[in-house]
Protein backbone atom coordinates (compact mmCIF):
# COMPACT_ATOMS: atom_id res chain seq x y z
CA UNK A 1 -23.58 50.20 65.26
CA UNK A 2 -21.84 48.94 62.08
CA UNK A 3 -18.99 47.05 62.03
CA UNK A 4 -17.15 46.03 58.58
CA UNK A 5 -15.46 43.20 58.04
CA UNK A 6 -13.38 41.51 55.06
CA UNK A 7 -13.10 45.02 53.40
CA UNK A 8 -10.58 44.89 50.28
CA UNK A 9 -10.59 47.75 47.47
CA UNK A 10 -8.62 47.53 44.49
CA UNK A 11 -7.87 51.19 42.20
CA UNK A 12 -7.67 51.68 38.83
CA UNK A 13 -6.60 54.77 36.50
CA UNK A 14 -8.08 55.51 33.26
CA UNK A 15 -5.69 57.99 31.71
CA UNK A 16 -7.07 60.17 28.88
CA UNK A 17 -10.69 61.34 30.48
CA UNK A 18 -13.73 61.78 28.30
CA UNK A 19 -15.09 62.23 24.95
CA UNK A 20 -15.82 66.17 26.09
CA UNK A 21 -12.44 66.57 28.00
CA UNK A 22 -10.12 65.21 24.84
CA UNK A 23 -11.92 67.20 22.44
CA UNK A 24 -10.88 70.53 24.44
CA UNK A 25 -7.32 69.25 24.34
CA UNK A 26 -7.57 68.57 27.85
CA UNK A 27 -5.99 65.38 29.26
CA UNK A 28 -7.47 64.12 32.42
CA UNK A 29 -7.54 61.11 34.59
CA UNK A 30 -10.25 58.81 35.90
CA UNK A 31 -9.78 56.92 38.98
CA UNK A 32 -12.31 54.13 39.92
CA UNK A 33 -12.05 52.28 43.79
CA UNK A 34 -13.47 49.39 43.93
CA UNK A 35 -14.46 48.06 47.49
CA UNK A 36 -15.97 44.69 48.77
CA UNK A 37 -17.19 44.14 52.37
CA UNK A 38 -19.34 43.01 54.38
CA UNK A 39 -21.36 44.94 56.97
CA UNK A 40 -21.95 43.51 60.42
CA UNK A 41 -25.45 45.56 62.15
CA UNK A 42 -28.78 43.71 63.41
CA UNK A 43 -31.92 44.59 61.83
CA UNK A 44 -34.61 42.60 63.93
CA UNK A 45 -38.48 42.53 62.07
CA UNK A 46 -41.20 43.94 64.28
CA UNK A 47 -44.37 43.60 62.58
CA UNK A 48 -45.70 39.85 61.95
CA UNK A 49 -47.00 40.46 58.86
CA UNK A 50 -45.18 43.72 57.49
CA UNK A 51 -41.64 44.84 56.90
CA UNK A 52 -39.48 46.58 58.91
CA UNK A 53 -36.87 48.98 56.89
CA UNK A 54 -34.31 51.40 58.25
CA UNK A 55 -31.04 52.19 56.22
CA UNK A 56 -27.49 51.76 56.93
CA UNK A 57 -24.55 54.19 55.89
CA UNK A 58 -21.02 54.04 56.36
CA UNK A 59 -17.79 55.69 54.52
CA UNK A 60 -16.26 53.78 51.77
CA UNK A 61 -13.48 54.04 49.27
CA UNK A 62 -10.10 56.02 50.65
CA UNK A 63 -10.16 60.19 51.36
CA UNK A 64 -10.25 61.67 47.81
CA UNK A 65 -6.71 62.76 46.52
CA UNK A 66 -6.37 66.88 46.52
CA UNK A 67 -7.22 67.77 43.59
CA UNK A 68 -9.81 64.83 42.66
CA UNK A 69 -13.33 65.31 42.42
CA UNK A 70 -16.30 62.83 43.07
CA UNK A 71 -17.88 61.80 39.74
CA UNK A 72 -20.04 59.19 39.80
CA UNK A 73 -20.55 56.02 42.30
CA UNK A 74 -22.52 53.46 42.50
CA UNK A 75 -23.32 50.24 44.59
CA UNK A 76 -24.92 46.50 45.68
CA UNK A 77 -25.73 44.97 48.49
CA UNK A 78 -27.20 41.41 48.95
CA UNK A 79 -27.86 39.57 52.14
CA UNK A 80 -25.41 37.38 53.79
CA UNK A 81 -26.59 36.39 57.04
CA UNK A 82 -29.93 36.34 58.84
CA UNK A 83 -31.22 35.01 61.92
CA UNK A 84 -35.12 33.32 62.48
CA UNK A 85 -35.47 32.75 66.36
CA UNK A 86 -39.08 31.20 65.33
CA UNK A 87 -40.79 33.46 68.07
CA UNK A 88 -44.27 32.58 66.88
CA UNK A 89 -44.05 29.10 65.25
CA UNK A 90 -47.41 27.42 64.74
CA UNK A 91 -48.55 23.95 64.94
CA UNK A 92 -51.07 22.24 62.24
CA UNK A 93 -52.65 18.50 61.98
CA UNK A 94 -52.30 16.38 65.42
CA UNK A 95 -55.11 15.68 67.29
CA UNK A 96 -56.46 12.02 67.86
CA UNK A 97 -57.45 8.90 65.80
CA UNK A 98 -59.46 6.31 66.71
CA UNK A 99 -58.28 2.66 66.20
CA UNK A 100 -59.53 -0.58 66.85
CA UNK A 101 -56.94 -2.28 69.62
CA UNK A 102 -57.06 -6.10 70.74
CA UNK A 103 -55.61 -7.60 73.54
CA UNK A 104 -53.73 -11.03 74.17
CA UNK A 105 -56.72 -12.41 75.34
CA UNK A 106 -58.41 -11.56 71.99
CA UNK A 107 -60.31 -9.07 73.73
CA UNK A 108 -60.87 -6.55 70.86
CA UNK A 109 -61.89 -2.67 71.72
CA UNK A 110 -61.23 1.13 70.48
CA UNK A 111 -58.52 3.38 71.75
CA UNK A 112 -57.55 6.89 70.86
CA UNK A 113 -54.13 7.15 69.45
CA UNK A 114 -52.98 11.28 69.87
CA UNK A 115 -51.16 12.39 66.25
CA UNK A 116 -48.05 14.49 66.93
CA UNK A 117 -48.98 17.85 64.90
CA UNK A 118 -46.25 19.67 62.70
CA UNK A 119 -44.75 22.79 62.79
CA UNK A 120 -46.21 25.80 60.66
CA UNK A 121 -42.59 28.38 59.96
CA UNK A 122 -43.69 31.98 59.99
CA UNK A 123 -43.75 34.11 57.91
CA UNK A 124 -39.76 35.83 56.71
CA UNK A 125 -38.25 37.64 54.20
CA UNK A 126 -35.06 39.74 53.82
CA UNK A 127 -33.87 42.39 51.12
CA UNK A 128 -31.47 44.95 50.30
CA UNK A 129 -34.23 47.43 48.33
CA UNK A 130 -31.23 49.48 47.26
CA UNK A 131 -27.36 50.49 47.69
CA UNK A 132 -26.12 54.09 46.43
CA UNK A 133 -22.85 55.73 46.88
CA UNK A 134 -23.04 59.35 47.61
CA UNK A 135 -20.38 61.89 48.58
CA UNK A 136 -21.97 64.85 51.35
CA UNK A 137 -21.40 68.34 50.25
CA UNK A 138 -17.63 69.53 51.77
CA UNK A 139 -16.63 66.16 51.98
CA UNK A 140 -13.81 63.74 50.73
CA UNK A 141 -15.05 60.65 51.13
CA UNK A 142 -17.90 58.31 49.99
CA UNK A 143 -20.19 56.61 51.91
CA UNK A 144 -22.97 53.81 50.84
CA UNK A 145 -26.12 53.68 51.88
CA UNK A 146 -27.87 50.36 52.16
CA UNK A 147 -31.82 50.10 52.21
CA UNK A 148 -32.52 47.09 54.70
CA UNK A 149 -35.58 45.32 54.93
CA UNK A 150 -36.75 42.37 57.14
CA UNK A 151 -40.15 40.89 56.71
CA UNK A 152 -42.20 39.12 60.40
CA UNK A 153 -41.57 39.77 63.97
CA UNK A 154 -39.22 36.61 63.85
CA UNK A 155 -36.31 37.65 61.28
CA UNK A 156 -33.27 39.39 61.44
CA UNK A 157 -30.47 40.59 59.63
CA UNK A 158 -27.67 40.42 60.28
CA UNK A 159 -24.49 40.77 57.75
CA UNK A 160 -24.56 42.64 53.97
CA UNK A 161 -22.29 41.89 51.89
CA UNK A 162 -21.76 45.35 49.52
CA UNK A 163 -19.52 46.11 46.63
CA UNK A 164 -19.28 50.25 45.80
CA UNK A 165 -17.55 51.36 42.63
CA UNK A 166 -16.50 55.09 43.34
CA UNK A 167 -15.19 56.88 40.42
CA UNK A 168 -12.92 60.12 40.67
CA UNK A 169 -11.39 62.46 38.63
CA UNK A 170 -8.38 64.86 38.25
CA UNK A 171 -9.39 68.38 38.34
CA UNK A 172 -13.10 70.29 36.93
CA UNK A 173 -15.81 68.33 35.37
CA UNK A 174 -14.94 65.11 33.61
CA UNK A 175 -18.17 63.82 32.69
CA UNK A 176 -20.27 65.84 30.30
CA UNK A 177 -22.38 65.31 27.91
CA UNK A 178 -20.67 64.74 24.12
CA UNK A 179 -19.98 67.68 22.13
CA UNK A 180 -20.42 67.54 18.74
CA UNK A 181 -18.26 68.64 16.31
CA UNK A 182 -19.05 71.47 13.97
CA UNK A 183 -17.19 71.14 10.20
CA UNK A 184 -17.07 74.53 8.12
C-alpha cells in the first residue's frame, strides 16, 4: 500500500513546439508538470547480508488534456526515512581483566574486573536504484516507478521522496529528430 503525502505540482507551457514542428509551419504547445512528493510504503530487508528490491508505482501528474499526448517524462527518487530495529546487533571486546586489589588492612590480592563489551551495528543500506515515468498504452495518466532497495535483515524503508517531470504536447508528434534544411 502506498500512500502520498506533501504532493504539489506546478505546470508550465512552452508555446511554439520544436525545431521539426516550426519548420513545417506548425505551431504547437509543450506542457511540462512538475510534481514533488513523498511516498509513504514499508520495504523491510530480509537477507542479512544481501538486498532486498521490489518496485513501487503510483500515478502522477493530472489526467492528460484531450487532445495532449505523452512525450517524454522523467524522474528521482531519494530516501527520506528508514527504520533499523537492530534485530541482530552484535557485541565485541568485554570479557575480564585481572587487577591487583588491596584491602584496608593492606592485605594485597588479584581480582577479576568483567569489561562491559560494545555494540557491533549490522550491516544497512538503502537506495532508490532508479525512478522512470511511463504512461501505459490507452492511458491518460503517468505513473513513476521507483526501484527500492534495502540492504540486512534489520533495515527498512520507509518514505521516498520523488520529483517526476512529465512533459505533454498538443496534438501528433512534437519531438522529432531535426530536419535539415535543403537550399537550391
Amino acid at each position: 500500500m502506498v500512500a502520498l503525502i506533501s504532493k504539489s505540482s506546478s505546470l508550465i507551457h512552452f508555446p511554439g513546439g520544436t525545431t521539426a514542428s516550426l519548420l513545417k509551419g506548425e505551431q504547437k504547445t509543450l506542457t511540462i508538470y512538475i510534481e514533488t512528493g513523498v511516498a509513504v510504503f514499508d520495504l523491510e530487508g530480509t537477507n542479512p547480508h544481501d538486498w532486498t528490491r521490489d518496485t513501487l508505482t503510483f500515478p502522477v501528474g493530472p489526467t492528460f488534456p484531450a487532445g495532449s499526448s505523452f512525450v517524454n517524462g522523467m524522474a528521482l527518487g531519494n530516501p527520506a526515512s528508514f527504520w533499523t530495529p537492530l534485530k541482530n546487533v552484535q557485541t565485541t571486546g568485554g570479557g575480564g581483566e585481572t587487577i591487583s586489589v588491596t584491602d584496608s588492612s593492606g592485605d594485597t590480592g588479584f581480582g577479576e574486573v568483567e569489561l562491559p563489551g560494545s555494540l557491533v551495528p549490522p550491516p544497512i543500506g538503502y537506495a532508490v536504484d532508479s525512478a522512470t515515468v511511463t504512461v501505459p498504452p490507452g492511458d491518460s495518466q503517468a505513473q513513476i516507478t521507483l526501484a527500492l532497495a534495502v540492504f540486512g535483515n534489520n533495515a527498512a524503508m520507509q518514505r521516498c521522496s520523488y520529483t517526476a517531470y512529465i512533459i505533454t504536447g498538443e496534438g501528433g508528434i512534437v519531438v522529432a529528430p531535426p530536419v535539415e534544411s535543403k537550399r537550391a
